[in-house]
Protein backbone atom coordinates (compact mmCIF):
# COMPACT_ATOMS: atom_id res chain seq x y z
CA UNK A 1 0.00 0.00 0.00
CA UNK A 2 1.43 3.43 -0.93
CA UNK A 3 2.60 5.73 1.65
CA UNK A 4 0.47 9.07 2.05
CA UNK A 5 0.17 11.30 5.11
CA UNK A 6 -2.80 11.57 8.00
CA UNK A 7 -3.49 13.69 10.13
CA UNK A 8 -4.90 10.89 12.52
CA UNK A 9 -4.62 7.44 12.31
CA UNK A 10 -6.81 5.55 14.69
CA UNK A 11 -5.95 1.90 15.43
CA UNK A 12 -8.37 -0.26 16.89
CA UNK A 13 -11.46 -2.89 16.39
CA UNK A 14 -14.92 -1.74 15.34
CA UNK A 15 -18.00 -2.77 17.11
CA UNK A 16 -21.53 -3.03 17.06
CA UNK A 17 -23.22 -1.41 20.07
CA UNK A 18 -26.51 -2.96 20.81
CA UNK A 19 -28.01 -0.27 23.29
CA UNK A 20 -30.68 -0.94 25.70
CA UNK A 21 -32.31 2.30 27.37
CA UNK A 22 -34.66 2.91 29.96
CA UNK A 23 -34.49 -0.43 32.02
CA UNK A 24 -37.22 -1.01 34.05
CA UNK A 25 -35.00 -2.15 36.90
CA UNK A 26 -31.64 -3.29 38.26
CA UNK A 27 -29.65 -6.18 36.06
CA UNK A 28 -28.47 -9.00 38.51
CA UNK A 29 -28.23 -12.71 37.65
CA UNK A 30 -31.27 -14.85 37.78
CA UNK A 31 -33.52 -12.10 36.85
CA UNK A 32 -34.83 -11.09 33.54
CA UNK A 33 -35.34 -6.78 33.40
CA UNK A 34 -36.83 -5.48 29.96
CA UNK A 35 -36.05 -2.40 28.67
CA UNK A 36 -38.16 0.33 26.68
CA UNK A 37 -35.00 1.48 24.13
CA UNK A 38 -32.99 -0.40 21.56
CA UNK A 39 -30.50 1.26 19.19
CA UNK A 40 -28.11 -0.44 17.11
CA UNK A 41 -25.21 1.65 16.73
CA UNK A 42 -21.19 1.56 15.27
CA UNK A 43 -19.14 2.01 18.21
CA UNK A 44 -15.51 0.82 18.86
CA UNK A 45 -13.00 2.77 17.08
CA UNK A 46 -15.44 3.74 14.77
CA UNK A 47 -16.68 6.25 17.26
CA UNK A 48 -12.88 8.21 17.28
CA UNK A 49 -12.28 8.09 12.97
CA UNK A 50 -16.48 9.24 12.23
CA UNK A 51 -16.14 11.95 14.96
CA UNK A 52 -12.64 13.40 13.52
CA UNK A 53 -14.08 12.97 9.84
CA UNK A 54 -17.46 15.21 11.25
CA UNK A 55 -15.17 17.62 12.61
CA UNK A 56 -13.31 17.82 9.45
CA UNK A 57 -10.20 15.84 10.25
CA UNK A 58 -8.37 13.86 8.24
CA UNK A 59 -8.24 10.79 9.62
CA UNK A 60 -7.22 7.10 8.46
CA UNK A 61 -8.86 4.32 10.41
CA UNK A 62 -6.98 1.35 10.69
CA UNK A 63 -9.75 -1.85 11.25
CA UNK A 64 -10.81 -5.46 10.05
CA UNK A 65 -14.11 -6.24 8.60
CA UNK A 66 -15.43 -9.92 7.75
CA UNK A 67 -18.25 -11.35 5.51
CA UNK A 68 -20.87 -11.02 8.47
CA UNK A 69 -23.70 -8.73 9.35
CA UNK A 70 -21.91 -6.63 11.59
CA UNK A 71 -18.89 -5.85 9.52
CA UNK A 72 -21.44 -4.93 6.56
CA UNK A 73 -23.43 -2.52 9.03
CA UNK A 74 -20.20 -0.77 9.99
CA UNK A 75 -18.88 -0.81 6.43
CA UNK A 76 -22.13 0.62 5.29
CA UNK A 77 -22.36 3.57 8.25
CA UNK A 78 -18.80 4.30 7.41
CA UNK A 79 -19.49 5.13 3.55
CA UNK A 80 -22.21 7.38 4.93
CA UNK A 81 -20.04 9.29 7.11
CA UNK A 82 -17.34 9.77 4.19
CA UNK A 83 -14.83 8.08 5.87
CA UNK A 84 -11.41 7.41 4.82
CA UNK A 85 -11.17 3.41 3.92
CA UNK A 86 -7.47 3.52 3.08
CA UNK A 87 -6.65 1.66 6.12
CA UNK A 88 -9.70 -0.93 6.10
CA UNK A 89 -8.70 -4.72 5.43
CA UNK A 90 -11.43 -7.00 4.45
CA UNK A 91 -11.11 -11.04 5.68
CA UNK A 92 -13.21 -13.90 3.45
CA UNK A 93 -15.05 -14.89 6.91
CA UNK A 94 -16.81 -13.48 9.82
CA UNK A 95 -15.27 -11.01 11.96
CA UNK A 96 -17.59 -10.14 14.30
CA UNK A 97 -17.65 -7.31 17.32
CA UNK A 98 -20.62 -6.97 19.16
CA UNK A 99 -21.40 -5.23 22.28
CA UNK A 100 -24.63 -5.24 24.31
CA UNK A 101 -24.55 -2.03 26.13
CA UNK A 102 -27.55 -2.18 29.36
CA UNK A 103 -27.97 1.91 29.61
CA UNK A 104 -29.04 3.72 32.47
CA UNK A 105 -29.11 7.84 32.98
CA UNK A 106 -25.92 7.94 34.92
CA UNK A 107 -23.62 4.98 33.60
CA UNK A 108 -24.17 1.56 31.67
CA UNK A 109 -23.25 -1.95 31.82
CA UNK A 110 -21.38 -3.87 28.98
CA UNK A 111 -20.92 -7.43 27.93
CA UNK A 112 -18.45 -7.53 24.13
CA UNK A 113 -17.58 -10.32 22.26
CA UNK A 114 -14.30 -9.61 20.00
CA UNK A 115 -13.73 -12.24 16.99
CA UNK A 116 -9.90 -13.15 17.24
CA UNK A 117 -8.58 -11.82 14.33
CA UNK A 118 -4.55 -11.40 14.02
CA UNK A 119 -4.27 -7.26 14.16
CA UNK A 120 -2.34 -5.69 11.40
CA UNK A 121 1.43 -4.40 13.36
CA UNK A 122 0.70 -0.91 14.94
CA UNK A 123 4.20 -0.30 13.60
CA UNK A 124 3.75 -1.05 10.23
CA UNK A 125 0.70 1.12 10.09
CA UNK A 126 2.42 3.97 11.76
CA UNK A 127 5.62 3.57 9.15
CA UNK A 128 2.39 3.80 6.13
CA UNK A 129 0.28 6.32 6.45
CA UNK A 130 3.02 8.69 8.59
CA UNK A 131 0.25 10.33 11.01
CA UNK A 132 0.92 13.30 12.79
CA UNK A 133 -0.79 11.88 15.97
CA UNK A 134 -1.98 8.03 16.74
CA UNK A 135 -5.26 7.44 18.51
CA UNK A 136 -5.24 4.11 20.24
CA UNK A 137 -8.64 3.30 22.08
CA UNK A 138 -7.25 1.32 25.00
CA UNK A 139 -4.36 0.50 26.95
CA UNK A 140 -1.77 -1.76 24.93
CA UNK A 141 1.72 -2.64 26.05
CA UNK A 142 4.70 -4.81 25.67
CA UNK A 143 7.41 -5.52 23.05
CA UNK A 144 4.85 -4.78 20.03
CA UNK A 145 3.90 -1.66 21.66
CA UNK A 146 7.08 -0.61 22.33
CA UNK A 147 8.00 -1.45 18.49
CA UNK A 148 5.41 1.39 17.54
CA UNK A 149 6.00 3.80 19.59
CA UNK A 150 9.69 3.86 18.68
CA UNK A 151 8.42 4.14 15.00
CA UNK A 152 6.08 6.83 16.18
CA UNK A 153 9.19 8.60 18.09
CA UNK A 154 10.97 8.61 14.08
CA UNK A 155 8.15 9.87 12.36
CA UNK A 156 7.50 12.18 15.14
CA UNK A 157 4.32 11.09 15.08
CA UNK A 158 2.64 11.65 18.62
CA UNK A 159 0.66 9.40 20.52
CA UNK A 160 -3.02 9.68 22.23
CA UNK A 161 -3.95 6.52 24.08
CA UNK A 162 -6.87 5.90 26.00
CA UNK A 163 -7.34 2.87 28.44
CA UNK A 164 -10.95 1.35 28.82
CA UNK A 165 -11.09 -2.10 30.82
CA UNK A 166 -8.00 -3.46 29.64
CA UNK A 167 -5.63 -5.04 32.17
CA UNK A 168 -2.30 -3.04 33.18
CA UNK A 169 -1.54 -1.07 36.01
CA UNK A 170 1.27 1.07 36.92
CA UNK A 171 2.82 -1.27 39.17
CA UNK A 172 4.12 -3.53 35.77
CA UNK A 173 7.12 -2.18 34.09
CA UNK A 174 5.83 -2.55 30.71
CA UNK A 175 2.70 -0.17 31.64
CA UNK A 176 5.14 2.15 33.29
CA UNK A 177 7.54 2.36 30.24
CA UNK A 178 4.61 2.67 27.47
CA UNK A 179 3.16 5.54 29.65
CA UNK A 180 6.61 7.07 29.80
CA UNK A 181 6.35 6.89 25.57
CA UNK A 182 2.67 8.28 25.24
CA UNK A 183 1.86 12.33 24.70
CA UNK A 184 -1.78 11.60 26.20
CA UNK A 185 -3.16 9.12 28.22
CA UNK A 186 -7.00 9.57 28.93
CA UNK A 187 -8.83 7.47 31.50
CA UNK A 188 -11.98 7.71 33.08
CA UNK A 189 -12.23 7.78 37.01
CA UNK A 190 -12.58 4.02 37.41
CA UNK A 191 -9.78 3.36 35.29
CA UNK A 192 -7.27 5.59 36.50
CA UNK A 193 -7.99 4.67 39.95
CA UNK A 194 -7.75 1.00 39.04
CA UNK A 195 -4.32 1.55 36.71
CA UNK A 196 -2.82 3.52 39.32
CA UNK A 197 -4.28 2.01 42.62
CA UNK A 198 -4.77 5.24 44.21
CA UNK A 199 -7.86 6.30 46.71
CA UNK A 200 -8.73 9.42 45.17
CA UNK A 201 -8.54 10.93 41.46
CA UNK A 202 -6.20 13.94 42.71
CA UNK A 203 -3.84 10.98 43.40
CA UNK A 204 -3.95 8.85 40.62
CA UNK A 205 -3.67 12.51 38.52
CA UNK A 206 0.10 13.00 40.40
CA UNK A 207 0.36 9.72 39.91
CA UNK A 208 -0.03 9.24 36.33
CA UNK A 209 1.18 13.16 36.05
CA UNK A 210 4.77 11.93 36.78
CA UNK A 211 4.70 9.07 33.77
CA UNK A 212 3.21 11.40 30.97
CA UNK A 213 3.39 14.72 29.89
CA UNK A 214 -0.28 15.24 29.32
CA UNK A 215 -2.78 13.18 31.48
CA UNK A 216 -6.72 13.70 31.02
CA UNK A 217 -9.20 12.14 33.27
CA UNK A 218 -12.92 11.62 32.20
CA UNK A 219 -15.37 12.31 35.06
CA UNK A 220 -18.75 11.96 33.45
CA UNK A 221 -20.99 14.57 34.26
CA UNK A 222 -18.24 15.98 36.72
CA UNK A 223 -16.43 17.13 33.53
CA UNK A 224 -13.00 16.21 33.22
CA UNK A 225 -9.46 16.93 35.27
CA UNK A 226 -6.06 17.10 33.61
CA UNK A 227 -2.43 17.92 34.44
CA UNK A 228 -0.24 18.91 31.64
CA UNK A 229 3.56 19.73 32.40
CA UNK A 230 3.35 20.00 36.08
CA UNK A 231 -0.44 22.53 35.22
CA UNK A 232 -3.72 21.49 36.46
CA UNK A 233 -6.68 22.08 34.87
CA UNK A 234 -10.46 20.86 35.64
CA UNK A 235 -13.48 21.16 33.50
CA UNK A 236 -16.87 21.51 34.95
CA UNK A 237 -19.45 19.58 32.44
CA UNK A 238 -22.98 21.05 31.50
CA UNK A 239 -26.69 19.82 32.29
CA UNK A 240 -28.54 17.77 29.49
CA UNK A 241 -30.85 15.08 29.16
CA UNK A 242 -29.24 11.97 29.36
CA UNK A 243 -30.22 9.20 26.79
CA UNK A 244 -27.30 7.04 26.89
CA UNK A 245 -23.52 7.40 27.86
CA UNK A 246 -22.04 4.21 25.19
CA UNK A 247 -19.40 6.20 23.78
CA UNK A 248 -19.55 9.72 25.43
CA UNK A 249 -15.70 9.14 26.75
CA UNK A 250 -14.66 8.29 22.53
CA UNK A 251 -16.16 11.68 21.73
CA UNK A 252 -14.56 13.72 24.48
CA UNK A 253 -11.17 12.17 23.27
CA UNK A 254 -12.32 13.40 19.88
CA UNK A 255 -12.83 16.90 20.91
CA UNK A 256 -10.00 17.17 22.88
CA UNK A 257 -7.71 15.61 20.08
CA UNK A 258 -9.26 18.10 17.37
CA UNK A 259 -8.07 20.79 19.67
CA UNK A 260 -4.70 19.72 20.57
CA UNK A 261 -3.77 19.25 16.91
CA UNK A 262 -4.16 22.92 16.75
CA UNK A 263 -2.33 23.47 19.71
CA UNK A 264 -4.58 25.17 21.36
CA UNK A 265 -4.05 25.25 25.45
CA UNK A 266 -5.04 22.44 27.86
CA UNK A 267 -8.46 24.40 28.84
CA UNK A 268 -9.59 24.71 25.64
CA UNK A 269 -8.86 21.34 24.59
CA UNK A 270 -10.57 20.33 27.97
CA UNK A 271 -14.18 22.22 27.40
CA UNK A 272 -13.87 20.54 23.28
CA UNK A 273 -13.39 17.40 24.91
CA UNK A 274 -17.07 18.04 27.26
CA UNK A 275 -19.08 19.53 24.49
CA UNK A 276 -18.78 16.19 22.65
CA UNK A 277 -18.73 14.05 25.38
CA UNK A 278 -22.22 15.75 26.41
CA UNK A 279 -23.55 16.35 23.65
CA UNK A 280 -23.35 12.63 22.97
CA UNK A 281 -25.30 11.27 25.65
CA UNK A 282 -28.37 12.95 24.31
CA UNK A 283 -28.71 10.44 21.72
CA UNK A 284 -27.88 6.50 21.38
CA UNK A 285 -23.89 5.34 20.95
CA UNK A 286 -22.57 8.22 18.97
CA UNK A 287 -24.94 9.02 16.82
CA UNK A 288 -25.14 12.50 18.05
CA UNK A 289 -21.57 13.37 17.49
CA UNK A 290 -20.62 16.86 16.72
CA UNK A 291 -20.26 18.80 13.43
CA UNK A 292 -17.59 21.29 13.52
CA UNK A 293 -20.16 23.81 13.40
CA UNK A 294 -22.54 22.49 15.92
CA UNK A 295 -19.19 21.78 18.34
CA UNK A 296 -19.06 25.94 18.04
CA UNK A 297 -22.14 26.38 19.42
CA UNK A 298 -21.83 23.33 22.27
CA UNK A 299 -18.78 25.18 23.41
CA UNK A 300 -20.98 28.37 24.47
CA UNK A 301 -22.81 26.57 26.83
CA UNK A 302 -19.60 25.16 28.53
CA UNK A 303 -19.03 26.70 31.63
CA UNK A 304 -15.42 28.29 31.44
């Protein structure tokens, strides 16, 4: 495949999101709870390259489709969005990713089911398409990782990573020297308390603060705090009706990435990074991911 420059390359597995709103009670096992909502939605990686591409980023999305259902329903939602296949790679069998996302107004439940399928080298696609940044969804270390990011480090290509509920924790040296390579790493609460093993999100922040430059945790509808180069910033969120969170924490990465490619400061990357991730949970998965335009009106109802 011929070499060509991205602004973004995003690395990572699609996925079906089947989203189930307005439950009429707590899940548990043994009991059956019915819900009033379904959506059927893209979501994985999906979410980060068709929320660059509506923002007007260039962005290559590097991701394996099969012969089944799901890969066709992705495929198809992509070409919608006029996304950038460049970096698509179609298998002659199923390759299925599925997740059943139980929603309620202030957080969800998941269950995913991820067809093996042998991932193309994170190096190899970084030595390609040349990106100026790398968006990785989740938390990846060891030798392969370490392979990329090196090729990242010679392209000068700089790195976003978020972490999701991927084993890891700071206590491994692997995680330790990966974080040490990243430009970003983006949590949520649970995650960074979990990765870190700290009692409070000021300390996992100092924590994580002295492994990368830039560290960004996702608070929900307590906004977002960050620490960039020994500065502290927090982000209040803003009020809205809650339809379902799948995928709010993907679009806040993709406003805050769309800002930080223009280098603007850590606040405003910060309140990009809320508008999205609020204005997505008015709507199922990420359907309701921001325009460029639309983002410029979200972010005058942000408090600053």
């Amino acid at each position: 495949m011929p070499s060509r420059p991205a602004t973004v390359l995003v690395a990572g597995a699609y996925s079906v999101d089947l989203v189930l709103t307005d439950l009429r009670g707590p899940v548990s096992a043994g009991t059956e709870v019915w819900a009033s909502g379904l959506d059927m939605v893209p979501g994985g990686a999906f979410t980060l390259a068709m929320g660059l591409r509506r923002l007007g980023r260039r962005a290559v999305w590097a991701a394996d489709f099969g012969t089944d259902v799901f890969s066709r329903e992705v495929l198809a939602t992509a070409r919608r969005e006029d996304m950038d296949e460049t970096g698509f790679r179609h298998h002659r069998r199923p390759v299925r990713n599925v997740t059943v996302a139980l929603s309620g107004h202030q957080d969800r439940a998941m269950i995913t089911y991820e067809e093996p399928v042998p991932a193309r080298p994170l190096a190899e696609s970084i030595d390609v398409f040349r990106p100026g940044v790398v968006m990785l969804p989740h938390l990846r270390f060891g030798p392969d990782m370490t392979d990329a990011l090196e090729v990242a480090a010679q392209h000068g290509t700089r790195v976003f990573m978020d972490c999701q509920d991927y084993p890891g924790h700071i206590g491994m040296d692997e995680v330790r020297k990966t974080l040490a390579q990243v430009d970003v790493f983006a949590p949520n609460e649970s995650e960074a308390l979990r990765v870190t093993g700290a009692g409070t999100v000021e300390e996992a922040l100092g924590l994580l603060a002295g492994l990368v430059p830039t560290v960004v945790i996702k608070q929900g509808a307590a906004g977002a705090v960050a620490s960039a180069n020994g500065r502290r910033a927090v982000q209040a969120s803003l009020p809205v009706p809650v339809v379902d969170t799948t995928g709010a924490g993907d679009c806040f990465d993709v406003g805050f990435v769309h800002r930080w490619l223009d280098g603007s400061p850590l606040d405003d990357c910060l309140a990009a990074g809320v508008a999205c991730g609020a204005a997505a949970v008015t709507g199922p998965g990420s359907s309701n991911a921001l325009k460029a335009p639309e983002l410029t009106a979200w972010l005058t109802r942000v408090p600053r």
